[in-house]
Protein backbone atom coordinates (compact mmCIF):
# COMPACT_ATOMS: atom_id res chain seq x y z
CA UNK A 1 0.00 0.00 0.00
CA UNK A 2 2.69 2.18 0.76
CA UNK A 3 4.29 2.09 -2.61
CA UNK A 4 0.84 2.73 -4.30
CA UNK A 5 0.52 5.93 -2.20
CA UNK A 6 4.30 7.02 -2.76
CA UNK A 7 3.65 6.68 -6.71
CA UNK A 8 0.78 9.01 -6.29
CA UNK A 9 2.00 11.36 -4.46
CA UNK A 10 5.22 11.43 -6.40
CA UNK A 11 2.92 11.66 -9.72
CA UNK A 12 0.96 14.66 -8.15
CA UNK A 13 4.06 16.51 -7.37
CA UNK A 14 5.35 15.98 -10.95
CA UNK A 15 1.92 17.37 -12.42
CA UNK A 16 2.25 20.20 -14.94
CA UNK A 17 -1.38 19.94 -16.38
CA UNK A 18 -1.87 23.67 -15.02
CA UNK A 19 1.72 24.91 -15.94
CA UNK A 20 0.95 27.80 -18.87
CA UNK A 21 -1.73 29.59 -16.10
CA UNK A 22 0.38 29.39 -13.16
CA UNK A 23 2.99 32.50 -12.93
CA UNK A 24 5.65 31.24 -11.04
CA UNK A 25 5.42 27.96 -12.42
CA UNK A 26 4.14 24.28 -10.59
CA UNK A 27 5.24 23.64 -7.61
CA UNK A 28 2.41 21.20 -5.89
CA UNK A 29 2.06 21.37 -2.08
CA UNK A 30 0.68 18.73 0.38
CA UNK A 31 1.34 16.23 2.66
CA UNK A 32 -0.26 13.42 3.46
CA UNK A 33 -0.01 9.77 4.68
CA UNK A 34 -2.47 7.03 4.59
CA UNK A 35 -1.98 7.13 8.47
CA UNK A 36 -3.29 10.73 9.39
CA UNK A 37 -6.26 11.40 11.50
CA UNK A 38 -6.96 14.95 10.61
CA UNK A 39 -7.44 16.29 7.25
CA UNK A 40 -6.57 20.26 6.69
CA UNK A 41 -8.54 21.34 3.79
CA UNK A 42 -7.25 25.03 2.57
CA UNK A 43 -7.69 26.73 -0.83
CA UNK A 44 -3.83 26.91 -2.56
CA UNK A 45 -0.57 27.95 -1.67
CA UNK A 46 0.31 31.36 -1.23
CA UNK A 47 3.48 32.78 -2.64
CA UNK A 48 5.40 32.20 0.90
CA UNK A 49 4.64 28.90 -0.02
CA UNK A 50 5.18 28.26 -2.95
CA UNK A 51 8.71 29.71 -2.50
CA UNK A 52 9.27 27.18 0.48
CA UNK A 53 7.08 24.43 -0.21
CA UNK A 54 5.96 23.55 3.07
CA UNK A 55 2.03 24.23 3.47
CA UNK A 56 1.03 26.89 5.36
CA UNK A 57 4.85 28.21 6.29
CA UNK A 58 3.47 32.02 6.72
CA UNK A 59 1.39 34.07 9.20
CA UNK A 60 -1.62 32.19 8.39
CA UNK A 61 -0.14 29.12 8.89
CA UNK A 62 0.50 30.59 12.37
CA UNK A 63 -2.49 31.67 12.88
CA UNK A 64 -4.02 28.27 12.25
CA UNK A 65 -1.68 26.07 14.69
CA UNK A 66 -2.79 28.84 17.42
CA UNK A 67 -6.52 27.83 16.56
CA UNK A 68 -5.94 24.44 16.60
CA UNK A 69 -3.47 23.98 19.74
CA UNK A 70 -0.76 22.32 17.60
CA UNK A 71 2.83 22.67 17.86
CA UNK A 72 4.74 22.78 14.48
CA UNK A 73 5.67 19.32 15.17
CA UNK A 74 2.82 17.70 15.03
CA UNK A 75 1.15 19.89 12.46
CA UNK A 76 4.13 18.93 9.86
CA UNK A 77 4.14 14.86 10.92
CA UNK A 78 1.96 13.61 8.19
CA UNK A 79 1.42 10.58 10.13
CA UNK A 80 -0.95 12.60 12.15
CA UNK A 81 -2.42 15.43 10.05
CA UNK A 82 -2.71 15.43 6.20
CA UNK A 83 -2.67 18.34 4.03
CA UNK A 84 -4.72 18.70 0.79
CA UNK A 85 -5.71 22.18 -0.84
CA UNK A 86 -8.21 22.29 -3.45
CA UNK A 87 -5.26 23.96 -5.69
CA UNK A 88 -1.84 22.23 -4.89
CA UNK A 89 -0.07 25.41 -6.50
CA UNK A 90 0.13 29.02 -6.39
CA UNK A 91 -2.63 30.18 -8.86
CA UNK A 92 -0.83 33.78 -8.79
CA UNK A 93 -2.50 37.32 -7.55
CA UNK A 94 -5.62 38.92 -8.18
CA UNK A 95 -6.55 42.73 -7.61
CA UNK A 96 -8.26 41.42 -4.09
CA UNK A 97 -5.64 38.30 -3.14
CA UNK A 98 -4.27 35.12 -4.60
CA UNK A 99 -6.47 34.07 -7.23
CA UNK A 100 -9.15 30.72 -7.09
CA UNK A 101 -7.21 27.61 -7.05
CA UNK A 102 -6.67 26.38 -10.37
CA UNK A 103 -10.19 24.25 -11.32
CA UNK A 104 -8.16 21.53 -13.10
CA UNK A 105 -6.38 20.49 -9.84
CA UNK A 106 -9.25 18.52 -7.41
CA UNK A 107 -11.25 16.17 -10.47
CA UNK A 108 -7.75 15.36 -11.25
CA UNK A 109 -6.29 14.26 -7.88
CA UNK A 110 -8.80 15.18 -5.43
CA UNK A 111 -10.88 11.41 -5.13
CA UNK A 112 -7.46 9.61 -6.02
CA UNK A 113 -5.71 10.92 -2.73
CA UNK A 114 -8.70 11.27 -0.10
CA UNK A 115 -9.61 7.65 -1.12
CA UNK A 116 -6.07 6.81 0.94
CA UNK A 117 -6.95 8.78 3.73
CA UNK A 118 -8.93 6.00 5.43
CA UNK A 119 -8.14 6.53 8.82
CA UNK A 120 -9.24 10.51 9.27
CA UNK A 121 -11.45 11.21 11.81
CA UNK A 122 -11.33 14.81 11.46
CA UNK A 123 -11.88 17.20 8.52
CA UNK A 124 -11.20 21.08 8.73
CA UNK A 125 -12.63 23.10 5.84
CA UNK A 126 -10.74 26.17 5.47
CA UNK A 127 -12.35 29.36 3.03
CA UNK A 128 -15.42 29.16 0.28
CA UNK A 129 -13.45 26.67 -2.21
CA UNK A 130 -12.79 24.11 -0.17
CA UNK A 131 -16.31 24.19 1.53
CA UNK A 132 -18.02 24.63 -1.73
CA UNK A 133 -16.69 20.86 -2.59
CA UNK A 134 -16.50 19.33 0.90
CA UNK A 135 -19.74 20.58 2.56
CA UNK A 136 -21.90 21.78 -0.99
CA UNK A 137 -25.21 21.96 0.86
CA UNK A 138 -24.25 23.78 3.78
CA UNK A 139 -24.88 27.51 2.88
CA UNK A 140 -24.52 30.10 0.43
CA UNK A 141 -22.03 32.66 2.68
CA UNK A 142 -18.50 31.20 4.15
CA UNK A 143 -19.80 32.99 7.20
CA UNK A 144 -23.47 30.95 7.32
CA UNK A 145 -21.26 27.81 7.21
CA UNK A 146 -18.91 28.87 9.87
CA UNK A 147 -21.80 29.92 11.96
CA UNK A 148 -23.50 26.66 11.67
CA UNK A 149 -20.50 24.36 12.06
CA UNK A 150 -22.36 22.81 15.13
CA UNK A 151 -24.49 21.04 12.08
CA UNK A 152 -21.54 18.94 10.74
CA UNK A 153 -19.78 18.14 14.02
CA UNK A 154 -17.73 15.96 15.38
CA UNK A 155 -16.37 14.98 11.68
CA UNK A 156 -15.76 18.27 10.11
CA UNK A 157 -15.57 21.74 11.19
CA UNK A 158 -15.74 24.74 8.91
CA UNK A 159 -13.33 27.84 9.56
CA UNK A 160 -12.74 31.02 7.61
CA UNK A 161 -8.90 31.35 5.93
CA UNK A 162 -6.70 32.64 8.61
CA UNK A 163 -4.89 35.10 6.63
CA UNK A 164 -4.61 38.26 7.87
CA UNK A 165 -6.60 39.68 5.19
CA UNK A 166 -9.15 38.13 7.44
CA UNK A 167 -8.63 40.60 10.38
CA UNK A 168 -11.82 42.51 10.09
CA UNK A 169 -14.31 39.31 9.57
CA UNK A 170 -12.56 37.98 13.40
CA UNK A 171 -13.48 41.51 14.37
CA UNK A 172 -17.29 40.90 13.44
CA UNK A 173 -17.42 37.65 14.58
CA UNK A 174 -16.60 37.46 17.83
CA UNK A 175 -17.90 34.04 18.77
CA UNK A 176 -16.02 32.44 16.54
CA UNK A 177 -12.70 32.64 18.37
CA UNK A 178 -15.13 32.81 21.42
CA UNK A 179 -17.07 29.72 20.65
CA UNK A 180 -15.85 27.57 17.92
CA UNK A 181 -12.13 27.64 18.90
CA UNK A 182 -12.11 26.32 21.76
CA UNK A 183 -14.28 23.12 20.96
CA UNK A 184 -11.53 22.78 17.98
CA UNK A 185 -9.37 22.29 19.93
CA UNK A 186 -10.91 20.16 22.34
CA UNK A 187 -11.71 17.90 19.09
CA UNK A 188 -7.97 18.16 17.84
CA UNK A 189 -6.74 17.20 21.37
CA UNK A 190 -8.91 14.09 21.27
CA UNK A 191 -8.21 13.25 18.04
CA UNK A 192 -4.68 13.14 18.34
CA UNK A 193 -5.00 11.23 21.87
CA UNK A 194 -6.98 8.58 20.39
CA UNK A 195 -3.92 8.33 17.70
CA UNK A 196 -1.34 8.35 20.03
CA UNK A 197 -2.61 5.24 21.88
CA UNK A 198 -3.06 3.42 18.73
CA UNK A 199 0.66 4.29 17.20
């Protein structure tokens, strides 16, 4: 099994199918292992990231671990959390942010590597994209779906990016940080508990 899931991974990171749209070039980012319990869903790599190619190696990959309780260590040990945007490269910059992740990326990998991830117990949807395909009846605003992430509990919890371009929606929505956090990380803590006995 594990040479099945190194070929695919190895295949994704050699995929150019995007390469004429993409101004700095491919460069896919994830990480995964059939053995991770959580699943980190985010859009695409920034630039910071696509320069280092590490996922979330910039403020809002900070700003996540502080949501979640998580050291760097155990965010980056893919035998405990997994890492699949719905873009696995930078798509470039728009007038308002990074662009949409690329829309050839998830039909062509998406199924293919979450069909390995057999053992998650824990799915964080991060940002419109990623909810759109991972929870498509949920709600028409990223903030309805936040706001009801009660509904889709204990399996999968809904957050907004946290980029600091998302400074002033924390602002309005106090009970996010005030409500949802803390059950994250309650759930993360478990999660990780329950994997730690079993390793």
């Amino acid at each position: 099994m594990m040479a099945s899931f190194a070929a695919l991974v190895a295949e994704v990171r050699a995929c150019t199918v995007c390469a004429t749209f993409l101004p700095l070039g491919p460069r896919p980012v994830l990480q995964a292992h059939p053995s991770a319990r959580i699943l980190i869903v985010g859009q695409a790599p920034g630039r910071k990231v696509h320069a280092s190619g590490i996922p979330f190696d910039d403020a809002s990959g900070d700003r996540l671990r502080g949501w979640l309780g998580m050291s760097r260590t155990t965010f980056y040990d893919a035998r405990k959390v997994a890492m699949l945007p719905m873009g696995f490269c930078f798509p470039g910059t728009g007038s308002s942010g990074d662009l949409p992740p690329r829309p050839e990326c998830a039909p062509l990998w998406r199924h293919r590597l979450l069909s390995t991830l057999k053992r998650v117990e824990l799915t964080l949807v991060i940002g419109q994209y990623a909810q759109s395909y991972h929870l498509p009846d949920a709600g028409t605003s990223l903030t309805a779906v936040v706001e009801g992430w009660r509904r889709h509990a204990p399996g999968v919890v809904p957050l907004p990016h946290p980029s600091p371009r998302n400074n002033l929606w924390l602002k309005r929505n106090p009970w996010f940080e005030l409500d949802l956090v803390p059950a994250l990380r309650d759930s993360v803590a478990e999660v990780l508990a329950r994997s730690s006995a079993s390793s």
